[in-house]
N, C-alpha and C. Protein backbone atom coordinates (compact mmCIF):
# COMPACT_ATOMS: atom_id res chain seq x y z
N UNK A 1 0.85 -1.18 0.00
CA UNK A 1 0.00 0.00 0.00
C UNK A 1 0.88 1.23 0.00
N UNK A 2 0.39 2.29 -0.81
CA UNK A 2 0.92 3.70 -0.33
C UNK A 2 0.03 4.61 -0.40
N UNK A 3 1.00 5.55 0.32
CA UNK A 3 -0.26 6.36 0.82
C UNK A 3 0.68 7.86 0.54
N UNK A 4 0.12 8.84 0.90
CA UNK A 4 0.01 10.17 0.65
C UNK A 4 -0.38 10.90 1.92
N UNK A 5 0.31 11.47 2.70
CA UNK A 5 -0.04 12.07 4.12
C UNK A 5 0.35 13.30 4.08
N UNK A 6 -1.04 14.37 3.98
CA UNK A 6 -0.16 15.76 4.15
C UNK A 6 -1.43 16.39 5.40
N UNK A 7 -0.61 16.70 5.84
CA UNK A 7 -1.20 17.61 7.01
C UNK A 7 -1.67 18.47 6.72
N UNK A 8 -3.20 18.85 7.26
CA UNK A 8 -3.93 19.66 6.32
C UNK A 8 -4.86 20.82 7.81
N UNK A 9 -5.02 22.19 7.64
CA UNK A 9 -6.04 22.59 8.02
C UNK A 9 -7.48 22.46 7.79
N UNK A 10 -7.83 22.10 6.69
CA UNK A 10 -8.58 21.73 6.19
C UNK A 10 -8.55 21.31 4.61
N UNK A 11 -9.81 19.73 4.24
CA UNK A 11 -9.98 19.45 3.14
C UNK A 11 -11.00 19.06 2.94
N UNK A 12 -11.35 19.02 1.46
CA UNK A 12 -12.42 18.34 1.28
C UNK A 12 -13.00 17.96 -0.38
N UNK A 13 -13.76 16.80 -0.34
CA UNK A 13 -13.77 16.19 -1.76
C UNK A 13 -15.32 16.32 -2.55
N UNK A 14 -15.09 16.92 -3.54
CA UNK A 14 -16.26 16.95 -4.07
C UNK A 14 -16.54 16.27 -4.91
N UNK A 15 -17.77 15.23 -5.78
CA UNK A 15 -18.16 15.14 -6.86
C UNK A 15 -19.48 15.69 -7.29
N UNK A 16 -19.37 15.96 -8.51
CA UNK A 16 -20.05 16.74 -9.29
C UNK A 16 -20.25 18.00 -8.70
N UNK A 17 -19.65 18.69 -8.32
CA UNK A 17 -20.06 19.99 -7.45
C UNK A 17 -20.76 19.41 -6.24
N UNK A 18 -20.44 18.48 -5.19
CA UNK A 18 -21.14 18.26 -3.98
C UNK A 18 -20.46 17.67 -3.00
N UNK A 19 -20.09 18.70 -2.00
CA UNK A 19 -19.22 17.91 -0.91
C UNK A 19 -19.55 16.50 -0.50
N UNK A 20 -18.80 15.36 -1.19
CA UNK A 20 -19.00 14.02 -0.45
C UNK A 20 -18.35 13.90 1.03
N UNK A 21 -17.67 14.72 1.54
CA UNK A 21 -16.50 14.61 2.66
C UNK A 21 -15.72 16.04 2.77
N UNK A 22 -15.55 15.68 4.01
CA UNK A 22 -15.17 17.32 4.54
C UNK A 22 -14.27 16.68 6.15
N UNK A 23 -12.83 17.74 6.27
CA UNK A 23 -12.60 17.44 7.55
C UNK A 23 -12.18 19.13 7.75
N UNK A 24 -11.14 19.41 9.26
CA UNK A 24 -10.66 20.49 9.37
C UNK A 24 -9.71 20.43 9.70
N UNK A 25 -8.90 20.81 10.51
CA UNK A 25 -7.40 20.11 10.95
C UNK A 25 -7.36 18.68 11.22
N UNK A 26 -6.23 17.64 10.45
CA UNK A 26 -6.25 16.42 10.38
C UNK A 26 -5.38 16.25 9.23
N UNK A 27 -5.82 14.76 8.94
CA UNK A 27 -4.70 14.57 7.46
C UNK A 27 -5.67 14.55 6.89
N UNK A 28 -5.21 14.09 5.51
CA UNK A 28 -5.63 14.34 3.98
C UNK A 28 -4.92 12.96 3.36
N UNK A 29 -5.40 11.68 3.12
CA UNK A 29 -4.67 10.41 2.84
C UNK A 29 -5.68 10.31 1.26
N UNK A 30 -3.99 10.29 0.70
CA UNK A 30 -4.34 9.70 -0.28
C UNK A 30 -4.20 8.24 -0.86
N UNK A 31 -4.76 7.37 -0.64
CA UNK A 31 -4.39 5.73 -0.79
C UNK A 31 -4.15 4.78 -1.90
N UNK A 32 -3.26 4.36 -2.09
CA UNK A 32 -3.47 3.54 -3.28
C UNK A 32 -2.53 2.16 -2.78
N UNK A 33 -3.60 1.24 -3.53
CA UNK A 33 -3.59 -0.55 -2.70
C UNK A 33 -2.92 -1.40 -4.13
N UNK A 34 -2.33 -1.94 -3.76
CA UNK A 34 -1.34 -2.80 -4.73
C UNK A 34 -2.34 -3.91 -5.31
N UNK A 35 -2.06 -5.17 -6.29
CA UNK A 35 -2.69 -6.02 -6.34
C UNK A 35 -2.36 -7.21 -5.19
N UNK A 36 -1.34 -6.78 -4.82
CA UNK A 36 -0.61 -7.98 -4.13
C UNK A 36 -0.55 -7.47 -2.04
N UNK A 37 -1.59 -6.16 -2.05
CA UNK A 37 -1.64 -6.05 -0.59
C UNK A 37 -2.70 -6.95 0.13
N UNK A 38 -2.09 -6.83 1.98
CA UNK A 38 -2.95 -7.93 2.26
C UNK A 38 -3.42 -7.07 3.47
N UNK A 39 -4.43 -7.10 4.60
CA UNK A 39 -4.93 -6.66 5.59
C UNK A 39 -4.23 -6.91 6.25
N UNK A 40 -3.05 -7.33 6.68
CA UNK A 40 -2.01 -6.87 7.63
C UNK A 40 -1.40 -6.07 7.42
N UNK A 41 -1.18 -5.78 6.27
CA UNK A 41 -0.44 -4.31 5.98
C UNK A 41 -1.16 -2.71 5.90
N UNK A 42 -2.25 -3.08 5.78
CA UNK A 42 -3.32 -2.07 5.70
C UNK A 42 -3.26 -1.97 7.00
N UNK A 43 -3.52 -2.77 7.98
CA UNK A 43 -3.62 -2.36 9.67
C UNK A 43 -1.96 -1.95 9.87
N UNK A 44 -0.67 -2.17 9.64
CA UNK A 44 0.02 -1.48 9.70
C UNK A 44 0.35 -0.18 8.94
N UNK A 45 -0.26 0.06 8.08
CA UNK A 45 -0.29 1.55 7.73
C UNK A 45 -1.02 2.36 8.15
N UNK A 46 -2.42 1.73 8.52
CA UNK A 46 -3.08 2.76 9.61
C UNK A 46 -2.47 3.15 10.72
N UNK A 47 -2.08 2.08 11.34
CA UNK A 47 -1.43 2.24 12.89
C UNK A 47 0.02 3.35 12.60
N UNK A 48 0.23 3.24 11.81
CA UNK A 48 1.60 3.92 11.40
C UNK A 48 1.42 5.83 11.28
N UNK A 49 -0.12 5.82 10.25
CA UNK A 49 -0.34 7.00 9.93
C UNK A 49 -1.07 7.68 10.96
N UNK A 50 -1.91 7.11 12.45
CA UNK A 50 -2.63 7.76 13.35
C UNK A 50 -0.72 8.63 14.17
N UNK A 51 -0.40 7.55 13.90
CA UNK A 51 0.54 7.90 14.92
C UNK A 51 1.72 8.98 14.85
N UNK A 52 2.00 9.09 13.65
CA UNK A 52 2.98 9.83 12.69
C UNK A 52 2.98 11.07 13.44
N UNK A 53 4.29 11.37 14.12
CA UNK A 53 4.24 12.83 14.89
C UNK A 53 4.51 13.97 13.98
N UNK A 54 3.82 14.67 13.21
CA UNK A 54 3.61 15.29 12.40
C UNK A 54 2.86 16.68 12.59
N UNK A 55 2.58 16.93 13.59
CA UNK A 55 1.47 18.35 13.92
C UNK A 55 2.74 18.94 15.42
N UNK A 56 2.65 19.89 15.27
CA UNK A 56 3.50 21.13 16.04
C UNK A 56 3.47 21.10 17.55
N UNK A 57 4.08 21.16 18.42
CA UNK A 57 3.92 20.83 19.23
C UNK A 57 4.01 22.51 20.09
N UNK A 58 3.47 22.83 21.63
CA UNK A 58 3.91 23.97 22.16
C UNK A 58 4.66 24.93 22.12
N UNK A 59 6.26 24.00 21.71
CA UNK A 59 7.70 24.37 21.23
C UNK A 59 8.04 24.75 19.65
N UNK A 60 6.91 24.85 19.00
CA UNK A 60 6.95 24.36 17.00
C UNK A 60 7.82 23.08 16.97
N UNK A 61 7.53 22.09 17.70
CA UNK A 61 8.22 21.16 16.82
C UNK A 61 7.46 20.08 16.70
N UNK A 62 7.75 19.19 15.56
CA UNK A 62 6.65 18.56 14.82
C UNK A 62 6.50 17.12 16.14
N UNK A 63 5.71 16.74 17.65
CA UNK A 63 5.95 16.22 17.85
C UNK A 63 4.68 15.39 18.45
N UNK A 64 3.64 15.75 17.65
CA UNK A 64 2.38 15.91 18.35
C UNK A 64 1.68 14.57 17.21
N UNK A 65 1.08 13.33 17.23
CA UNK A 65 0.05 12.70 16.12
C UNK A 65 -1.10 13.37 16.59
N UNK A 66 -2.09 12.57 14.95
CA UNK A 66 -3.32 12.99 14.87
C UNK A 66 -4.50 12.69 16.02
N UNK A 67 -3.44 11.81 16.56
CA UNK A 67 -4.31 10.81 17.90
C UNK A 67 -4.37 12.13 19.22
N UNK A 68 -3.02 12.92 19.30
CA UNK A 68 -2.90 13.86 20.46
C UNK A 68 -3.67 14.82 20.05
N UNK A 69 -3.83 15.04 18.43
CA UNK A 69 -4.38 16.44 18.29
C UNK A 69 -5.88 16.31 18.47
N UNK A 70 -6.50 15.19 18.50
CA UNK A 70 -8.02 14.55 18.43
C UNK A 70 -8.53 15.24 16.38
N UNK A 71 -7.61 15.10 15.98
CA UNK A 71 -7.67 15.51 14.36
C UNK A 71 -8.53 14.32 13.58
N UNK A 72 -9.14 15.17 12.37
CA UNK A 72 -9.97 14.37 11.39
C UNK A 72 -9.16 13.37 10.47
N UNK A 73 -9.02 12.59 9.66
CA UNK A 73 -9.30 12.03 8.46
C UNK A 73 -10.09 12.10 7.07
N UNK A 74 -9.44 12.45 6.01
CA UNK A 74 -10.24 12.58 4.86
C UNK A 74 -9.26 11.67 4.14
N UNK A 75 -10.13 10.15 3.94
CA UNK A 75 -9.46 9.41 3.02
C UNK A 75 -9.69 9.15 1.39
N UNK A 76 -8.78 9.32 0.54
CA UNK A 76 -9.42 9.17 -0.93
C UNK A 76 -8.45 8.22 -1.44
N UNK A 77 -9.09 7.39 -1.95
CA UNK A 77 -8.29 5.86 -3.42
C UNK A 77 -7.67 6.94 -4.27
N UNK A 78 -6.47 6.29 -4.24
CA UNK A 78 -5.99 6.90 -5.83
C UNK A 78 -5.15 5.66 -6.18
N UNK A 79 -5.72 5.08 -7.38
CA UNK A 79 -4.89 3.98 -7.79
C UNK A 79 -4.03 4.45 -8.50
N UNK A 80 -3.77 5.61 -9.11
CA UNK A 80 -2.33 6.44 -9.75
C UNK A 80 -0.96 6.71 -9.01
N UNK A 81 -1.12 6.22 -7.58
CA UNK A 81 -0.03 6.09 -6.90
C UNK A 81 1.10 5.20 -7.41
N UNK A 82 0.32 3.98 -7.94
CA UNK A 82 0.96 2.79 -8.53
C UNK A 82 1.27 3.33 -10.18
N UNK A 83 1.74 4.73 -10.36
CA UNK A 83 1.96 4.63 -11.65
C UNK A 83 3.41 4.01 -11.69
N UNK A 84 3.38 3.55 -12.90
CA UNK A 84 4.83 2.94 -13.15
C UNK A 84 5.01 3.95 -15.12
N UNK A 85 6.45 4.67 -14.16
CA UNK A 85 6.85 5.63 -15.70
C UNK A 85 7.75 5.43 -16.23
N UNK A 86 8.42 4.03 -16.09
CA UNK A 86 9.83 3.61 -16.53
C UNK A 86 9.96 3.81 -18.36
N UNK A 87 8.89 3.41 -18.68
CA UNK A 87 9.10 3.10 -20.12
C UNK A 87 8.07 3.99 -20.67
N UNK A 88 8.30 4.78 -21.74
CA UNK A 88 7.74 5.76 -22.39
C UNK A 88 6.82 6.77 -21.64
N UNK A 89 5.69 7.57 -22.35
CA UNK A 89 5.21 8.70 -21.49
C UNK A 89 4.11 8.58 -20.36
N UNK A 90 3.37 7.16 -21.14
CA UNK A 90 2.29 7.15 -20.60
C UNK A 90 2.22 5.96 -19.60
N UNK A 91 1.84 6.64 -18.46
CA UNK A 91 2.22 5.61 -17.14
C UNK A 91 1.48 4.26 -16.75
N UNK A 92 1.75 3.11 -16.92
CA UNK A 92 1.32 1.90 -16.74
C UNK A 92 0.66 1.79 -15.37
N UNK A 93 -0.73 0.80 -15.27
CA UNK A 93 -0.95 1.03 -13.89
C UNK A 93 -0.85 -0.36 -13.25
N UNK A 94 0.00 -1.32 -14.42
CA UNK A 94 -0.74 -2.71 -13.77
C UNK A 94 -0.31 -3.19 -12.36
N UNK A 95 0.58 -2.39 -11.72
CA UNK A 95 0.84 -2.84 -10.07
C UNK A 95 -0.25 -2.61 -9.32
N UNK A 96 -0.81 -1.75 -9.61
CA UNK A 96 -2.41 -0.83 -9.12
C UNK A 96 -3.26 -2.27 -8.75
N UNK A 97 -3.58 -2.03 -7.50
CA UNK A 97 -5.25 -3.21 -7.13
C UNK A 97 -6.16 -2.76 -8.02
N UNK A 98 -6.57 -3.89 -8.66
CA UNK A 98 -8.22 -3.89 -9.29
C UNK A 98 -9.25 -3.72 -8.34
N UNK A 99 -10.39 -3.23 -8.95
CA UNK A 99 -11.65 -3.24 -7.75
C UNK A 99 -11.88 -4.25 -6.92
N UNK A 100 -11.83 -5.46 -6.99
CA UNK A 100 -12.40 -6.35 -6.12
C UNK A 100 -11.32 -6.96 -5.20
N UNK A 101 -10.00 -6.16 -5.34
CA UNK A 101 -9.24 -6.35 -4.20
C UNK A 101 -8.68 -5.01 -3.63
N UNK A 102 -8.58 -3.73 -4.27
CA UNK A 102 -8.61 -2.47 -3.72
C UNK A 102 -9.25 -1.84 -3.40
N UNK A 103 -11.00 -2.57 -3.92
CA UNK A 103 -11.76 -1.82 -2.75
C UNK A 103 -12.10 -1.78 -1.30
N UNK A 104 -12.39 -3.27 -0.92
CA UNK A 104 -12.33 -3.77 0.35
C UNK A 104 -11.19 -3.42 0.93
N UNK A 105 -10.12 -3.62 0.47
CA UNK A 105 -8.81 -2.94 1.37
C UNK A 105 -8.66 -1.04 1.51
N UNK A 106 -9.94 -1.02 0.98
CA UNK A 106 -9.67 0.62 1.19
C UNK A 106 -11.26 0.80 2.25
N UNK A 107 -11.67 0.42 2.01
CA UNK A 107 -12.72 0.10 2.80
C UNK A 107 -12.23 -0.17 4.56
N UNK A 108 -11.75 -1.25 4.40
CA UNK A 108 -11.58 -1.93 6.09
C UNK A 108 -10.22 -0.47 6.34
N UNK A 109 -9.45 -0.21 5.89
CA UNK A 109 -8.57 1.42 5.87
C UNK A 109 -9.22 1.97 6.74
N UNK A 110 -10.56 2.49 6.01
CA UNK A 110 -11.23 3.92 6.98
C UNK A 110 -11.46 2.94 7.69
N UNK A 111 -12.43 1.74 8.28
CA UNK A 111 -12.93 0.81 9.10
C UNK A 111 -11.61 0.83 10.21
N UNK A 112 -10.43 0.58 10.07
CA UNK A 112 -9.48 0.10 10.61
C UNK A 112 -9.07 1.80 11.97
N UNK A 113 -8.60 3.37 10.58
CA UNK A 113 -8.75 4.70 11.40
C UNK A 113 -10.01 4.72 12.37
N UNK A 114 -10.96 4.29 11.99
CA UNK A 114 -11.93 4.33 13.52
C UNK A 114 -11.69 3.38 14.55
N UNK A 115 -11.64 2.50 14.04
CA UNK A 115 -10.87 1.03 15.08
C UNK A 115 -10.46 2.07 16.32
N UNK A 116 -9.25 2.42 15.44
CA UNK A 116 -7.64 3.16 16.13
C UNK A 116 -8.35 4.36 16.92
N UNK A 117 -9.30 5.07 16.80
CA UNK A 117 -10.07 6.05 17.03
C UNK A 117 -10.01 7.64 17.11
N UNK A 118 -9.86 7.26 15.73
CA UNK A 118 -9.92 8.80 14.86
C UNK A 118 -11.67 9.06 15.30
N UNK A 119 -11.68 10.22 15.73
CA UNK A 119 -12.85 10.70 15.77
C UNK A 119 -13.90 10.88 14.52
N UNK A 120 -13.07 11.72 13.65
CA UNK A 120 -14.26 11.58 12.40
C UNK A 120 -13.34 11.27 11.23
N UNK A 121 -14.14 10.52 10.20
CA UNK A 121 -12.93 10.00 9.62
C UNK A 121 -14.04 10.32 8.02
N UNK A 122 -13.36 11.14 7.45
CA UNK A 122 -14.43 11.24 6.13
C UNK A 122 -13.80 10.52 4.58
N UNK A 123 -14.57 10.53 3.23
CA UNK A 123 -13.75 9.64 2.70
C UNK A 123 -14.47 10.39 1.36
N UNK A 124 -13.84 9.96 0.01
CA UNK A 124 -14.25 10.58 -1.08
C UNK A 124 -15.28 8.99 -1.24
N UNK A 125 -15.44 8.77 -3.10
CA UNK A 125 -16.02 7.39 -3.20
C UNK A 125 -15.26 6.88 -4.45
N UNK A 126 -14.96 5.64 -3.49
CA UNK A 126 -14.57 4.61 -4.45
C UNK A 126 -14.51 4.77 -5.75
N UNK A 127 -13.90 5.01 -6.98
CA UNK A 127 -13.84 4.71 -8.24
C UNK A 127 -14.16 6.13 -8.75
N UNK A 128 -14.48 7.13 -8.61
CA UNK A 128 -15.61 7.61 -8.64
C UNK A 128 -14.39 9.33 -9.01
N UNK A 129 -14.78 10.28 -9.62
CA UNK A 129 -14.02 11.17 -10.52
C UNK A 129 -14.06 12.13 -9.55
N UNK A 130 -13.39 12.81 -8.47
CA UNK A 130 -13.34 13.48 -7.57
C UNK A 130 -12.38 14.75 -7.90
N UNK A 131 -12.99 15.91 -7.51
CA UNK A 131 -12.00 17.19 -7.11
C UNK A 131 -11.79 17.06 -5.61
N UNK A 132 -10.76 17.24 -5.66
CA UNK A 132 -9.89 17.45 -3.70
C UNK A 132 -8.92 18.88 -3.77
N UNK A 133 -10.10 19.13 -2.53
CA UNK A 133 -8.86 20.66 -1.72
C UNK A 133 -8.57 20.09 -0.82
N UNK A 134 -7.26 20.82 -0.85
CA UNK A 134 -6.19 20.67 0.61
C UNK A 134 -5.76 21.91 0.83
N UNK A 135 -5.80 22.40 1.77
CA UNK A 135 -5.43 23.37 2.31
C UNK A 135 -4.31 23.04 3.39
N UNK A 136 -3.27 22.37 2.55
CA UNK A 136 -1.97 21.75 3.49
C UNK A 136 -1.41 23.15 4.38
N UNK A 137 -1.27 21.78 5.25
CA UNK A 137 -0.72 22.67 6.62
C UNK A 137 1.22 23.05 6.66
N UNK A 138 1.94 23.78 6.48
CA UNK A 138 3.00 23.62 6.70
C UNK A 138 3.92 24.31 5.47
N UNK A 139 3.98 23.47 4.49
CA UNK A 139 3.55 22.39 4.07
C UNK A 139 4.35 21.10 4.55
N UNK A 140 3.08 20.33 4.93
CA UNK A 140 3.61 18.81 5.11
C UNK A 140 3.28 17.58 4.67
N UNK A 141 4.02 16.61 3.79
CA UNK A 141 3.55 15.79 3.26
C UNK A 141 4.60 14.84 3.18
N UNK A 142 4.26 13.41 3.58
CA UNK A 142 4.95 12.03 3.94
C UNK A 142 4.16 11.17 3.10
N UNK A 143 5.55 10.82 2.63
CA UNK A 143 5.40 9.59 1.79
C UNK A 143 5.27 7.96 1.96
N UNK A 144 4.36 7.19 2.25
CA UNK A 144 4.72 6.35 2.68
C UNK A 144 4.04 5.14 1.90
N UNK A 145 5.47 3.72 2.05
CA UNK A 145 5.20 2.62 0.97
C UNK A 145 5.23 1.55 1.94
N UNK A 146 4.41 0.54 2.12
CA UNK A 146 4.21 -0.48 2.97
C UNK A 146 5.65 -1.55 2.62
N UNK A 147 5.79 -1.21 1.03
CA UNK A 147 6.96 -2.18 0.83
C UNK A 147 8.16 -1.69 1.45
N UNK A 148 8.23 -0.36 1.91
CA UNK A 148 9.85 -0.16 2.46
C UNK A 148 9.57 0.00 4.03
N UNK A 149 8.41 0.21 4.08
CA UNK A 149 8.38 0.78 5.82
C UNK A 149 7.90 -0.54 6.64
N UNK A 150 6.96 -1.46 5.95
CA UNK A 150 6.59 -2.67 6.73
C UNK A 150 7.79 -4.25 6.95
N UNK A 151 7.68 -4.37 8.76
CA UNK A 151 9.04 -5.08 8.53
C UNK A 151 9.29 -6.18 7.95
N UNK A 152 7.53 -7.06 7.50
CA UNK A 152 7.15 -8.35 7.20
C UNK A 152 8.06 -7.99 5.59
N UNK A 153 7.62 -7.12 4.93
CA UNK A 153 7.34 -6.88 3.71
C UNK A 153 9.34 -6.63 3.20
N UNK A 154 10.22 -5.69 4.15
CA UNK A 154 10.99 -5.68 4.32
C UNK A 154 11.92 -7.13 3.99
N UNK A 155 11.37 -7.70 5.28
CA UNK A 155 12.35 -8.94 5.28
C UNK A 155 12.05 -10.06 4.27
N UNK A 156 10.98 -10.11 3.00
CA UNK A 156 10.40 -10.80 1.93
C UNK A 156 11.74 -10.28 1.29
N UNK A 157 11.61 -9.29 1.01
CA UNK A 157 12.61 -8.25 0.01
C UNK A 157 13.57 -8.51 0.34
N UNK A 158 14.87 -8.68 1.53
CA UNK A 158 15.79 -8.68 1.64
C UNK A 158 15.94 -10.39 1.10
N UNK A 159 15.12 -11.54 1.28
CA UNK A 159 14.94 -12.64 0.73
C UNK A 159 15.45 -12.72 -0.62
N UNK A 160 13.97 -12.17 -1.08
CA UNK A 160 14.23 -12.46 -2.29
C UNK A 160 15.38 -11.84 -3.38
N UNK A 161 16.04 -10.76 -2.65
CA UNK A 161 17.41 -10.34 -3.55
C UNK A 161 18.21 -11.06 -3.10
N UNK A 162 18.43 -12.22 -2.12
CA UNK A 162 19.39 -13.14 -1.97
C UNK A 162 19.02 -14.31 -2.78
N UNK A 163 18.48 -14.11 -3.26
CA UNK A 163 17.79 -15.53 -4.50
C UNK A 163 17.11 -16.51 -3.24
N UNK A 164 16.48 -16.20 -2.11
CA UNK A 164 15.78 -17.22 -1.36
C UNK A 164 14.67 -17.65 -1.81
C-alpha cells in the first residue's frame, strides 16, 4: 500500500459539485492498494499514519500525532499512486489493485482509522471522478510505501534479492 499524508487545516472532496467529505485540521490520505496487498499491511499503515508525529507541538516542533491532536481524516483511493513511468510517457498502472481487491482494502482502511479512534474520519467514493482541496498545513507531506516501511514486507525483500 501507499499512501500520501499531508497535514492539512482543512480538506475536502467533491463530486459533481457536492461535498462528499469534509474534515478540518487532520490529514488528507491519499491511498493507493497494490494487487498484491494484504490486511495486515493495511492495519500497519493505519497504525503507522494515526501515529505519525507530524502536527507542532507547544515548542513548534513537529511532535504531536493525529491521535494527540483529536484531528480528522479525509481518506481518498488513488490507484495512480501505482503509476509505473519507466518506459515511455504514458504511465502503466498494472501494479495498481483492481476493484475487487482495492476496494475492500480501502474500505476496512477507513474501518481500521476508527478502530484506532480517529474521531471523524471522512472519505471521497470509491472509483468515482473526484476534485480534492487541501489546504496543506506547513507544508507537510509524507510519503509512505508499505513495501519499504513494513518489517514483514521488508524482510520478503531482503529474501528475495538473496535468490531465497
Amino acid at each position: 500500500m501507499r499512501a500520501v499524508v499531508q497535514r492539512v487545516a482543512a480538506s475536502r472532496v467533491e463530486i459533481a459539485g457536492e461535498t462528499v467529505g469534509e474534515i478540518g485540521q487532520g490529514l488528507m490520505i491519499l491511498l493507493g492498494v497494490a494487487e498484491t496487498d494484504t490486511e495486515e499491511e493495511m492495519r500497519f499503515l493505519a497504525k503507522k499514519i494515526v501515529n505519525l508525529r507530524i502536527f507542532t507541538d507547544e515548542n513548534e516542533k513537529m511532535n504531536l500525532s493525529l491521535m494527540d491532536i483529536g484531528g480528522s481524516a479525509l481518506v481518498v483511493s488513488q490507484f495512480t499512486l501505482y503509476a509505473d513511468c519507466k518506459k515511455g510517457n504514458r504511465p502503466s498502472f498494472i501494479a495498481a489493485g483492481k476493484p475487487p481487491v482495492s476496494e475492500p482494502l480501502y474500505e476496512a482502511f477507513v474501518h481500521e482509522l476508527i478502530a484506532l479512534g480517529v474521531e471523524k474520519v471522512a472519505t471521497g467514493q470509491f472509483g468515482a471522478d473526484m476534485q480534492v482541496y487541501i489546504q496543506n498545513d506547513g507544508p507537510v507531506t509524507i510519503v509512505l510505501d508499505t513495501d519499504e516501511i513494513s518489517p514483514k514486507r521488508v524482510a520478503v525483500r531482503k529474501l528475495e534479492k538473496e535468490g531465497r
